[in-house]
N, C-alpha and C. Protein backbone atom coordinates (compact mmCIF):
# COMPACT_ATOMS: atom_id res chain seq x y z
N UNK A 1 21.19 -17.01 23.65
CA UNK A 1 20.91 -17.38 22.27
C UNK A 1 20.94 -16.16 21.35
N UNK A 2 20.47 -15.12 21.72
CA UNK A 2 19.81 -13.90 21.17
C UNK A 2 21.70 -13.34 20.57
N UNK A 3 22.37 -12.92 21.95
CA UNK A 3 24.07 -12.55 21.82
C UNK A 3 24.84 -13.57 20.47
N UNK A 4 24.56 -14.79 21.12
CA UNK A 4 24.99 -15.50 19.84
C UNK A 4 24.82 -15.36 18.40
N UNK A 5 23.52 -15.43 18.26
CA UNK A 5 23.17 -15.06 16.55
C UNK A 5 23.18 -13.75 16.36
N UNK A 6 23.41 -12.53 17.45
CA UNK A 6 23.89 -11.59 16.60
C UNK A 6 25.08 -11.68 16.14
N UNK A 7 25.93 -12.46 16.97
CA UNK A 7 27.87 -12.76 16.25
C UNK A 7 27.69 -13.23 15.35
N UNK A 8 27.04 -14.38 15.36
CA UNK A 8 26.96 -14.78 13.95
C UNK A 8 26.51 -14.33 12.63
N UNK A 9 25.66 -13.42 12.99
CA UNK A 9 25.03 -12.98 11.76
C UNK A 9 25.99 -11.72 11.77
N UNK A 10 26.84 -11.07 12.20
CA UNK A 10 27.50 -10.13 12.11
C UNK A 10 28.93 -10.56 11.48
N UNK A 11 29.35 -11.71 11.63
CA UNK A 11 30.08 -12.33 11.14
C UNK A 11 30.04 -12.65 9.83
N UNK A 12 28.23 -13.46 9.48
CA UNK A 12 28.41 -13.64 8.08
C UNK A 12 27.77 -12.26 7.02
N UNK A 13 27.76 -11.23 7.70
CA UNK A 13 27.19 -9.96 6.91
C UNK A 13 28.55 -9.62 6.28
N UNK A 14 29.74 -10.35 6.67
CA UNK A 14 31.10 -9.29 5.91
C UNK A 14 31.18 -9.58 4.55
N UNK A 15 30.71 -11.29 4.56
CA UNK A 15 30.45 -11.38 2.47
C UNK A 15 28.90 -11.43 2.28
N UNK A 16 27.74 -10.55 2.65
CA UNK A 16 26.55 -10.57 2.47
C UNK A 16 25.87 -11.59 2.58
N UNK A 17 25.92 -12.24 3.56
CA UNK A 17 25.45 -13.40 3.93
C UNK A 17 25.30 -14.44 2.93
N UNK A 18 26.61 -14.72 2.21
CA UNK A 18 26.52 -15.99 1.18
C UNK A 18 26.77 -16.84 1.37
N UNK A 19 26.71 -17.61 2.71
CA UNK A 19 26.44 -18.54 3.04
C UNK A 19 25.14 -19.12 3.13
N UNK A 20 24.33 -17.83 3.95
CA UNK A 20 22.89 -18.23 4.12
C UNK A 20 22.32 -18.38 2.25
N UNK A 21 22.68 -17.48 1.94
CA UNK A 21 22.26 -17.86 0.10
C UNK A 21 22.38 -18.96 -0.25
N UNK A 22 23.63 -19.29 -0.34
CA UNK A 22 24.29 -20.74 -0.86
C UNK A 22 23.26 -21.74 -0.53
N UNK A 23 23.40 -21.75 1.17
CA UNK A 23 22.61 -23.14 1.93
C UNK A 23 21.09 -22.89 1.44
N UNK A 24 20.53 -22.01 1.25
CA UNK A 24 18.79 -21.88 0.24
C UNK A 24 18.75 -22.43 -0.79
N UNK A 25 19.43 -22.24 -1.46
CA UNK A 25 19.75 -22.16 -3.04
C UNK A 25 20.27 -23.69 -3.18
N UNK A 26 21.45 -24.45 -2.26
CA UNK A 26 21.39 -25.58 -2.28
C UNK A 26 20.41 -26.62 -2.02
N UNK A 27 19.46 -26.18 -1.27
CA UNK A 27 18.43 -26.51 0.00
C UNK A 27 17.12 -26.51 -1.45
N UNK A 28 17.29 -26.09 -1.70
CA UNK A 28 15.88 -25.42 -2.69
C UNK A 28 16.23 -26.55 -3.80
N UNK A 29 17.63 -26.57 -4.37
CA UNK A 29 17.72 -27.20 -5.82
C UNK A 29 17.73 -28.45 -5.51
N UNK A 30 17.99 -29.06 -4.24
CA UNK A 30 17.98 -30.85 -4.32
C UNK A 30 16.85 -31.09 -3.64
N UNK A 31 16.40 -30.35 -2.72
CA UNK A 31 15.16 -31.04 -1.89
C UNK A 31 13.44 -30.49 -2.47
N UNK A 32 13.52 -29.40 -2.83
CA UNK A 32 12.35 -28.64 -3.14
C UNK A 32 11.86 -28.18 -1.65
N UNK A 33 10.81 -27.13 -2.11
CA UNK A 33 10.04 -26.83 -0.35
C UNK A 33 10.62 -25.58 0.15
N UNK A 34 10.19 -24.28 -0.87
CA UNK A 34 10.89 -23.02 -0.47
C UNK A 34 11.01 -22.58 0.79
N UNK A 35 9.33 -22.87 1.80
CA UNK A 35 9.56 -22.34 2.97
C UNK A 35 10.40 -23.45 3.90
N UNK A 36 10.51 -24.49 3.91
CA UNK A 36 11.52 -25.28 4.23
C UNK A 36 13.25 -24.84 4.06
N UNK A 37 13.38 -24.86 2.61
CA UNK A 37 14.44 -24.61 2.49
C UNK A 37 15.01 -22.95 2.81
N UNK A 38 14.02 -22.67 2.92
CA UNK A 38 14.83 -21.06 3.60
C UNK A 38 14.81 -21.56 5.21
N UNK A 39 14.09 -21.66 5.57
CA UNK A 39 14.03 -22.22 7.28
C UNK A 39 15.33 -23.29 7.47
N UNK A 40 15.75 -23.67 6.44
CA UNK A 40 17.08 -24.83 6.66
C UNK A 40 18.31 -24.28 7.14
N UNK A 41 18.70 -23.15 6.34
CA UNK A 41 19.86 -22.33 6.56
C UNK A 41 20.19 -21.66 8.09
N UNK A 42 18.95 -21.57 8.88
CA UNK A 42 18.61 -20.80 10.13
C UNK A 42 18.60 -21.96 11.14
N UNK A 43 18.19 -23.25 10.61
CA UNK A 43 18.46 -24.20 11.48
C UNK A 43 19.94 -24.85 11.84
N UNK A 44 20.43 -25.13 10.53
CA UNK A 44 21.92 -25.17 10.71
C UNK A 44 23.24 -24.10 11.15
N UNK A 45 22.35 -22.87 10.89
CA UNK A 45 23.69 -21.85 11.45
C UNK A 45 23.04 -21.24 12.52
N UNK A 46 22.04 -20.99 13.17
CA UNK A 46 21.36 -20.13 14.17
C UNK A 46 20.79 -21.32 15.20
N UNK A 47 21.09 -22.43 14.76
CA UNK A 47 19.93 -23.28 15.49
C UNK A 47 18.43 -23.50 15.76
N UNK A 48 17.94 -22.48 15.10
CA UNK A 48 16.57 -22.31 14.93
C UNK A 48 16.12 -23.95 15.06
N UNK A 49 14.89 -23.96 15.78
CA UNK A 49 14.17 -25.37 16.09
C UNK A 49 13.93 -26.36 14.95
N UNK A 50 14.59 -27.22 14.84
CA UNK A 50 14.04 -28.52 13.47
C UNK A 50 12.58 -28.52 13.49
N UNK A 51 11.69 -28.59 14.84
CA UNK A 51 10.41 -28.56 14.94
C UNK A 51 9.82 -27.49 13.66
N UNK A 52 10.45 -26.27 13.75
CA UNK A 52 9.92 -24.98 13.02
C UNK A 52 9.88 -25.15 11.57
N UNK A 53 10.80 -26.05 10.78
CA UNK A 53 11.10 -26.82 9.67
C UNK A 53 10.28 -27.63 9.33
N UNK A 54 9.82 -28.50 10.08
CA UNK A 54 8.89 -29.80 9.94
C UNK A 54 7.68 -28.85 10.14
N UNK A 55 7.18 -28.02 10.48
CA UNK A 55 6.16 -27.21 10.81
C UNK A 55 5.88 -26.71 9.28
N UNK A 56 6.75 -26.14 8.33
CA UNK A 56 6.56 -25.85 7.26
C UNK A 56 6.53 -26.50 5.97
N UNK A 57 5.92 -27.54 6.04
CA UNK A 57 6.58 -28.34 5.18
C UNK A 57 5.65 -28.04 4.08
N UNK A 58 4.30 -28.08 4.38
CA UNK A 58 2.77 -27.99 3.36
C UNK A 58 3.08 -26.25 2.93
N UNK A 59 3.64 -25.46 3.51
CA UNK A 59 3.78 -24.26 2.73
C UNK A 59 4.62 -23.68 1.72
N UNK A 60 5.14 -24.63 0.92
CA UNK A 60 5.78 -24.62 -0.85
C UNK A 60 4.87 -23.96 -1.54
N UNK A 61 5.59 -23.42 -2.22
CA UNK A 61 4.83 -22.74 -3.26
C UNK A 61 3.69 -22.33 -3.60
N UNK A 62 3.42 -21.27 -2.55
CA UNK A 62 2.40 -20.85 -1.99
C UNK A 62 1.29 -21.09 -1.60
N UNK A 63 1.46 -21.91 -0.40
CA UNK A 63 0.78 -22.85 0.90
C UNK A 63 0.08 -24.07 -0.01
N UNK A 64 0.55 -24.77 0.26
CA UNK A 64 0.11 -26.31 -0.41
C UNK A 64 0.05 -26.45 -1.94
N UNK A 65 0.77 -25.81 -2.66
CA UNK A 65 1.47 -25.59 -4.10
C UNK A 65 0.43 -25.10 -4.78
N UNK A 66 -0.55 -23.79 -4.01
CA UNK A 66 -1.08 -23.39 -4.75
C UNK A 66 -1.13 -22.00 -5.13
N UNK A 67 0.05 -21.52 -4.79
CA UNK A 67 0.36 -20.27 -5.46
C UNK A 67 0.02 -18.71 -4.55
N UNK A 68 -0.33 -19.29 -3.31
CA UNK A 68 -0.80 -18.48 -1.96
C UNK A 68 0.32 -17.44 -1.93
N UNK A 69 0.43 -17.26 -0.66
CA UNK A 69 1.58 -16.36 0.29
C UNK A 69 2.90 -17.53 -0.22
N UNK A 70 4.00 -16.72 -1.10
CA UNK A 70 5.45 -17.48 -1.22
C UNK A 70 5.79 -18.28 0.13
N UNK A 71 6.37 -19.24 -0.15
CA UNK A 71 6.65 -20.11 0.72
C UNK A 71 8.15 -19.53 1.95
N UNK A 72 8.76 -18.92 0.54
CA UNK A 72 10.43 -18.27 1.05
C UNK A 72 9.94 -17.73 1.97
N UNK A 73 8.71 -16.44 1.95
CA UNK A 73 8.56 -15.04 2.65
C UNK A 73 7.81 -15.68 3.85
N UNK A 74 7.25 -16.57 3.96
CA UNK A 74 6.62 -17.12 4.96
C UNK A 74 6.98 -18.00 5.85
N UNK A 75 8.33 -18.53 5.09
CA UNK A 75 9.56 -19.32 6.46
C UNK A 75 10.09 -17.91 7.17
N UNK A 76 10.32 -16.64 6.56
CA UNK A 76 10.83 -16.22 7.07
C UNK A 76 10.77 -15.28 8.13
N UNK A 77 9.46 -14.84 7.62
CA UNK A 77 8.14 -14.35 9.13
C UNK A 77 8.20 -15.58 10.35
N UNK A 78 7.83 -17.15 9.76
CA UNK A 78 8.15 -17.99 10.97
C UNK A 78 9.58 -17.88 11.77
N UNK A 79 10.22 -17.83 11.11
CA UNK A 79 11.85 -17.40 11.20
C UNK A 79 12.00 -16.08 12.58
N UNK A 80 11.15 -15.34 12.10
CA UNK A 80 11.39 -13.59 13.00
C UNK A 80 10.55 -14.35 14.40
N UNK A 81 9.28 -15.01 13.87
CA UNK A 81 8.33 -14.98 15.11
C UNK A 81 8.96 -16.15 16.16
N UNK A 82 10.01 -16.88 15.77
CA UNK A 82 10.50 -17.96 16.52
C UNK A 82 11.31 -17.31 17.75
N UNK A 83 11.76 -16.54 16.75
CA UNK A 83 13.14 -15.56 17.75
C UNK A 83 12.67 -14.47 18.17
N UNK A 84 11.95 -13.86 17.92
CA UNK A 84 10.97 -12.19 18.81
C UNK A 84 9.36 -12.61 18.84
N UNK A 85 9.25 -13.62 18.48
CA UNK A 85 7.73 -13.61 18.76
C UNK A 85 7.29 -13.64 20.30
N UNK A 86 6.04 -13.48 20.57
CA UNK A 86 4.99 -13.44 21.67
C UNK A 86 5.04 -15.42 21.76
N UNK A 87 5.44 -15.75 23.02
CA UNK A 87 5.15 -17.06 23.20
C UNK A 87 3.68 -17.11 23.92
N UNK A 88 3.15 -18.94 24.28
CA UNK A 88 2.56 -18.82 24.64
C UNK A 88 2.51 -18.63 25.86
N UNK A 89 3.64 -18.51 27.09
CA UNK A 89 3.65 -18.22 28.39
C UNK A 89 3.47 -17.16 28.65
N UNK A 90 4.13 -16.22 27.07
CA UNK A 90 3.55 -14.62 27.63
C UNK A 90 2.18 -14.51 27.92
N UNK A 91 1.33 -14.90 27.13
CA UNK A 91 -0.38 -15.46 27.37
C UNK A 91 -0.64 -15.15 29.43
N UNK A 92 -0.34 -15.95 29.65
CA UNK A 92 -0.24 -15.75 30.73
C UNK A 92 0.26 -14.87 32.13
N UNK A 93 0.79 -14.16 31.39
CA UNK A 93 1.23 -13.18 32.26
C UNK A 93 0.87 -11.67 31.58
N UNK A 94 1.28 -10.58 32.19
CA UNK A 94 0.73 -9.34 31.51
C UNK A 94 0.77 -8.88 30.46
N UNK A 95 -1.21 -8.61 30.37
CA UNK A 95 -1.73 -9.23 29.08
C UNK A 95 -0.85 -7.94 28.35
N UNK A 96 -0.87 -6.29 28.68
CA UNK A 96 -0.18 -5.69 28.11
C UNK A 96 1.84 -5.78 27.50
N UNK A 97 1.90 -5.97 28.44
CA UNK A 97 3.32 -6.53 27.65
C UNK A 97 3.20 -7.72 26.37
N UNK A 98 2.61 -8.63 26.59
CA UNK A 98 1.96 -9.64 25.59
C UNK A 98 1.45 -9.21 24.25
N UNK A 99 0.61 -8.28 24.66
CA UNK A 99 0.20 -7.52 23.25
C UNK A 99 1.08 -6.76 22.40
N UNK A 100 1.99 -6.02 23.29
CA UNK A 100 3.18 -5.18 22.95
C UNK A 100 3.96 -6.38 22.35
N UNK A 101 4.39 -7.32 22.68
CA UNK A 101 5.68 -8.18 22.56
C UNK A 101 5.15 -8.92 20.88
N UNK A 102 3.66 -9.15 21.02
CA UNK A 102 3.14 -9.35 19.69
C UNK A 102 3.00 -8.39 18.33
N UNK A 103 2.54 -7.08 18.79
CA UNK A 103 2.57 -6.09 17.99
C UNK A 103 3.84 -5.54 17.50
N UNK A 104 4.77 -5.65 17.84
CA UNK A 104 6.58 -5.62 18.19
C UNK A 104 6.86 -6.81 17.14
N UNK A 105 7.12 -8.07 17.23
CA UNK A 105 6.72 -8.40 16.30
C UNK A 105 6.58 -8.87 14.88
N UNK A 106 5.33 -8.33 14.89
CA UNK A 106 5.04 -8.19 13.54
C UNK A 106 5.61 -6.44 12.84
N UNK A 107 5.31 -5.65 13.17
CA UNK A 107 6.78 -4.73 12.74
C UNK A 107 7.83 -5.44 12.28
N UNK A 108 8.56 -6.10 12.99
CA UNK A 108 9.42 -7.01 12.11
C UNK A 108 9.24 -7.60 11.41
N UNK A 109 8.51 -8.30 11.12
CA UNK A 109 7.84 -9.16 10.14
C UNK A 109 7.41 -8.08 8.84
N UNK A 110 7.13 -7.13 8.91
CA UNK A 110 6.86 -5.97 8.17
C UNK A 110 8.56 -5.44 7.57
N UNK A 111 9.47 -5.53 8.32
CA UNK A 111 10.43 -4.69 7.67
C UNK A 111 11.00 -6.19 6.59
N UNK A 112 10.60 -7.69 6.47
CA UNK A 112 11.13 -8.43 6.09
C UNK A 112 9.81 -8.35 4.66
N UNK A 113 8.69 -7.70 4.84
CA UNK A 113 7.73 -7.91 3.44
C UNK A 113 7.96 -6.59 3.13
N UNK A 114 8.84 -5.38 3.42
CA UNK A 114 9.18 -4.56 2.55
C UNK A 114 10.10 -4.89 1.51
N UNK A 115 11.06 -5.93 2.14
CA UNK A 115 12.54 -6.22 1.27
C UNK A 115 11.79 -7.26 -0.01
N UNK A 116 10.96 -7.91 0.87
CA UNK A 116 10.74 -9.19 -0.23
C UNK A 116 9.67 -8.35 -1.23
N UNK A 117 9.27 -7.06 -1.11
CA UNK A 117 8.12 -6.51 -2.10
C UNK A 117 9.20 -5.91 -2.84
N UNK A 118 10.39 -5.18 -2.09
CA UNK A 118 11.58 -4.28 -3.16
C UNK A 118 11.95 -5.54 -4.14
N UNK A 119 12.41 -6.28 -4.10
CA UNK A 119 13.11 -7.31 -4.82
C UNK A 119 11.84 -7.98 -5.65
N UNK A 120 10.57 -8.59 -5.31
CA UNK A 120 9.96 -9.47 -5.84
C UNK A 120 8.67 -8.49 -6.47
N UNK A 121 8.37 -7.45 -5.93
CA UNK A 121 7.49 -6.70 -6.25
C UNK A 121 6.09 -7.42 -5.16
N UNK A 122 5.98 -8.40 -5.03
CA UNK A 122 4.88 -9.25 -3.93
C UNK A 122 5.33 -10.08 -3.21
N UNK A 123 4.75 -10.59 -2.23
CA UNK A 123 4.63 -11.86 -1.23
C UNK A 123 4.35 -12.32 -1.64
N UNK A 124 2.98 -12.86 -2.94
CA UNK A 124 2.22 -13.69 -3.15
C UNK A 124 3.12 -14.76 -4.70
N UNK A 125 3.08 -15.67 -4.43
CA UNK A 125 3.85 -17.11 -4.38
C UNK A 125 3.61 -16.60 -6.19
N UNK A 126 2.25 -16.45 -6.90
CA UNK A 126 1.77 -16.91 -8.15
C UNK A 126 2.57 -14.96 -9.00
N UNK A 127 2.65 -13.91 -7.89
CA UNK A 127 3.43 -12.75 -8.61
C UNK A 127 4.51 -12.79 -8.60
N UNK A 128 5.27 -13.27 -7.55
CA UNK A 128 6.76 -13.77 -7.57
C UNK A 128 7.07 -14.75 -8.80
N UNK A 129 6.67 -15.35 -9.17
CA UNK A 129 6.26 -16.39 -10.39
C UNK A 129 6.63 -15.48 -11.56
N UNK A 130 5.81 -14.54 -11.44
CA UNK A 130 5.36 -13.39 -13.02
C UNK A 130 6.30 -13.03 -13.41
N UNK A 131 7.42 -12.60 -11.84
CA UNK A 131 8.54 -11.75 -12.08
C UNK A 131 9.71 -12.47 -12.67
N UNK A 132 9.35 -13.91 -11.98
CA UNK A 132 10.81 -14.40 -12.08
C UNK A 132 11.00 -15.30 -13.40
N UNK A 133 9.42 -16.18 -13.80
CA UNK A 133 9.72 -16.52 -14.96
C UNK A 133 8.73 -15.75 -15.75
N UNK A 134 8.30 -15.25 -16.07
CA UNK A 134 7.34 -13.69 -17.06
C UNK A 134 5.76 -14.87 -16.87
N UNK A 135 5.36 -15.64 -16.24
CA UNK A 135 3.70 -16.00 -15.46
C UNK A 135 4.13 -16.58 -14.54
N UNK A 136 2.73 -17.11 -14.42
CA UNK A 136 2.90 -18.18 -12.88
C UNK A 136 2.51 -19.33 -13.53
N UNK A 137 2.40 -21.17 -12.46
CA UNK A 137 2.25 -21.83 -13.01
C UNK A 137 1.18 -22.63 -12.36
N UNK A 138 0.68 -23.43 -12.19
CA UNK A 138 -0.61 -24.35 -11.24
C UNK A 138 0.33 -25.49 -11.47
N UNK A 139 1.47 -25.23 -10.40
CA UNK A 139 2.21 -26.51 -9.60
C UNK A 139 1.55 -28.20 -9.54
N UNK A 140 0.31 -28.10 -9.01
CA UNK A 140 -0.35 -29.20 -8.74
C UNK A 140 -1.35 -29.75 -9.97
N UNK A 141 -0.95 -28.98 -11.39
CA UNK A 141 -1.06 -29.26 -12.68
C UNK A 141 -0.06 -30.10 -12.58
N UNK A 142 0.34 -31.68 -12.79
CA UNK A 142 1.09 -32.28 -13.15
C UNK A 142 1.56 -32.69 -14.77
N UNK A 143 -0.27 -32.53 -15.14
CA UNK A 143 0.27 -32.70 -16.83
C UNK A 143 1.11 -31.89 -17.96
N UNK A 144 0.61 -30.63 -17.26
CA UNK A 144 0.85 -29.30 -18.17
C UNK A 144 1.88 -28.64 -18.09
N UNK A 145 1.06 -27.82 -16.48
CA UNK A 145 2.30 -26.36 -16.21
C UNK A 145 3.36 -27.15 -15.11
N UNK A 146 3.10 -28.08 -14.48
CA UNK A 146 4.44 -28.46 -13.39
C UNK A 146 5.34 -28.96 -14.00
N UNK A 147 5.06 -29.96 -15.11
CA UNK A 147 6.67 -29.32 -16.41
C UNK A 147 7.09 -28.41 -17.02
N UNK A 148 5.95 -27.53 -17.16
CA UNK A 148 6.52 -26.64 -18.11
C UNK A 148 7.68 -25.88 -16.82
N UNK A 149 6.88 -25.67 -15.52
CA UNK A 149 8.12 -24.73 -14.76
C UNK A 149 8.77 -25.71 -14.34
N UNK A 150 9.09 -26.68 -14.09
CA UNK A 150 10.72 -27.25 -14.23
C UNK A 150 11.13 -27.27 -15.34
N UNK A 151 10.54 -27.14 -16.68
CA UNK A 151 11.37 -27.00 -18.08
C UNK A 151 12.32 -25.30 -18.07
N UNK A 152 11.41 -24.79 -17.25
CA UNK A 152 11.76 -23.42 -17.23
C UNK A 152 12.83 -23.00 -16.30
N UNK A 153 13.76 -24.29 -15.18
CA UNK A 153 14.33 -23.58 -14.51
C UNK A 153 13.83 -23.74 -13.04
N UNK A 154 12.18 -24.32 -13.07
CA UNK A 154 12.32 -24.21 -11.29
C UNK A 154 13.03 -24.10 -10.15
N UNK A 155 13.58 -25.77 -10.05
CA UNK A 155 14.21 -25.84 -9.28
C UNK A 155 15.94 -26.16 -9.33
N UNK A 156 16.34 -25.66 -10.35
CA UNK A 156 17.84 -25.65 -10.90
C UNK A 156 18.00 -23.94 -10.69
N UNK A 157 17.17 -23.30 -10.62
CA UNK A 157 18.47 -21.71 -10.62
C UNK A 157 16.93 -20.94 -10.24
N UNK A 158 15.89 -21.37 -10.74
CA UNK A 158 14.77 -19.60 -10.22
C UNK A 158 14.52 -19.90 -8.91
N UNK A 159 13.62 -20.93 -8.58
CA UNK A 159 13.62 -20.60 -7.38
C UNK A 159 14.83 -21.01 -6.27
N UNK A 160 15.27 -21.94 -6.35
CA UNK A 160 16.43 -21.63 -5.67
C UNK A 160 17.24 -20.18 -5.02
N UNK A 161 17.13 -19.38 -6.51
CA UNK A 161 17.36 -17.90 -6.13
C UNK A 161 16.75 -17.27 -5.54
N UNK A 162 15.47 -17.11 -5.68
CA UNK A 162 14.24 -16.71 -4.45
C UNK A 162 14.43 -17.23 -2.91
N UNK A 163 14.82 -18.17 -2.65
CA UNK A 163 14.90 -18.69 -1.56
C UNK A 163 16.61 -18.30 -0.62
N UNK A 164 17.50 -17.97 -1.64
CA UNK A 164 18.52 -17.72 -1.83
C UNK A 164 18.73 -16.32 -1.29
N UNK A 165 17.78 -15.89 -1.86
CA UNK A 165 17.35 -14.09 -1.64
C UNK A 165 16.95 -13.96 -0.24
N UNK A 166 15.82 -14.77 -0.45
CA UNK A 166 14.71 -14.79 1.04
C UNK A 166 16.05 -14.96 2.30
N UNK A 167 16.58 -15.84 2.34
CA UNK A 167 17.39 -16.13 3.34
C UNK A 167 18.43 -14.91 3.49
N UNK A 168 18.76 -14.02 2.50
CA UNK A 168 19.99 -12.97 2.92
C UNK A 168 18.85 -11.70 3.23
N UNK A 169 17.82 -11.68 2.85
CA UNK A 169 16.87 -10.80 3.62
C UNK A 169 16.56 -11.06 4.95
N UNK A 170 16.48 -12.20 5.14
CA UNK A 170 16.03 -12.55 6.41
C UNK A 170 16.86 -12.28 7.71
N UNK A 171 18.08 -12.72 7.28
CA UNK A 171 19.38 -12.28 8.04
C UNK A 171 19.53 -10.78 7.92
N UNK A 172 19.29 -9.91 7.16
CA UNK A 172 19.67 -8.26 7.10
C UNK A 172 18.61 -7.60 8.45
N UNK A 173 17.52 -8.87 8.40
CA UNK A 173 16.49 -8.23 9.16
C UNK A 173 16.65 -8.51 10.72
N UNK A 174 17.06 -8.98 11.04
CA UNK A 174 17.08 -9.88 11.70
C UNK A 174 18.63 -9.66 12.51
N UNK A 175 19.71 -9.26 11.61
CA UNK A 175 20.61 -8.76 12.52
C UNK A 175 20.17 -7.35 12.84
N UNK A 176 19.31 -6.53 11.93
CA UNK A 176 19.36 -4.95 12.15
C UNK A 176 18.21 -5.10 13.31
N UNK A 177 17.83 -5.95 13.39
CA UNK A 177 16.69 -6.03 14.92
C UNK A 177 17.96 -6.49 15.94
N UNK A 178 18.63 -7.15 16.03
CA UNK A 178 19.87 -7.61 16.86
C UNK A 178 20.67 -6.44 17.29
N UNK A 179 20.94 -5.73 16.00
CA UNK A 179 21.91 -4.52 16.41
C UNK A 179 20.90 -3.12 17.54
N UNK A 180 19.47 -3.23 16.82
CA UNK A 180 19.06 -2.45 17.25
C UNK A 180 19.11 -2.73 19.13
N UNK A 181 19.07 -3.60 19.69
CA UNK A 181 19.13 -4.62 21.31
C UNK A 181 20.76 -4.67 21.67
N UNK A 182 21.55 -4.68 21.08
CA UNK A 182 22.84 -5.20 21.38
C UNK A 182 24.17 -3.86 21.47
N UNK A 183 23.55 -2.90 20.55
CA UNK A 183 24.36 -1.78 20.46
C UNK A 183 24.10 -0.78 21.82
């Protein structure tokens, strides 16, 4: 599995992974559900588990639309931990390798909240907001602000692009952990 998605992702790094963009950005503008829709692109081209998708569903717009940890940046940590994470069989066997294989990791998971802090300035769902439309909004305001940010673009071009983003970060990370095993 591991050989495979490095071809692939080495394959789609020659036009900067605009495919994985596209499929976010499409994924984002008809369905809604950032950490979903970044997790979509990884399911259809990497095979990543549908389970891992349906797993994210309550974490939109920052965990249950309330402006938490971004939804994008947090499919995409699920994303790293699916494919290098610590399972639970490691549990069971030596506890030191286990700890290592966990601490290992999240390092990765770290080189994917450097990219999303260069680009977004934060992880957090309500500063990503600030940047992208100049505040944030209280989503689960239906009267007020959850029109005002679809008046603004939500889900036709901003976040879409966030998710769009999230997904060609995710892949940069993710093959340079690949290359780092494969070379």
């Amino acid at each position: 599995m591991h050989r495979k998605n490095y071809d692939i992702l080495k394959e789609l790094k020659k036009d900067n992974f605009q495919k994985l963009y596209d499929l976010g950005y499409s994924y984002e503008r008809t369905h809604y559900g950032c950490a979903q829709c970044t997790i979509g692109p990884f399911v259809e081209v990497l095979g990543v588990s549908e389970d891992l998708f349906s797993a994210s569903s309550a974490l939109a717009a920052g965990i249950a639309q309330k402006g938490d940890a971004c939804g994008a940046y947090v499919g995409g940590v699920m994303i790293i931990g699916y494919l290098f994470g610590r399972t639970f069989q490691d549990l069971q066997g030596d506890h030191d390798e286990a700890v290592e294989k966990f601490r290992y990791n999240c390092e990765i998971a770290r080189r994917l909240r450097e990219k999303f802090i260069d680009e977004f300035s934060s992880i957090n769902c309500r500063n990503v907001q600030c940047k992208v439309f100049g505040r944030s909004f209280d989503i689960t305001d239906r009267e007020k602000d959850y029109p005002e940010f679809i008046a603004q673009g939500a889900h036709t071009t901003k976040c879409p692009d966030v998710v769009g983003k999230a997904c060609r970060m995710i892949a940069q990370v993710l093959l340079e952990e690949y290359e780092g095993r494969f070379k």
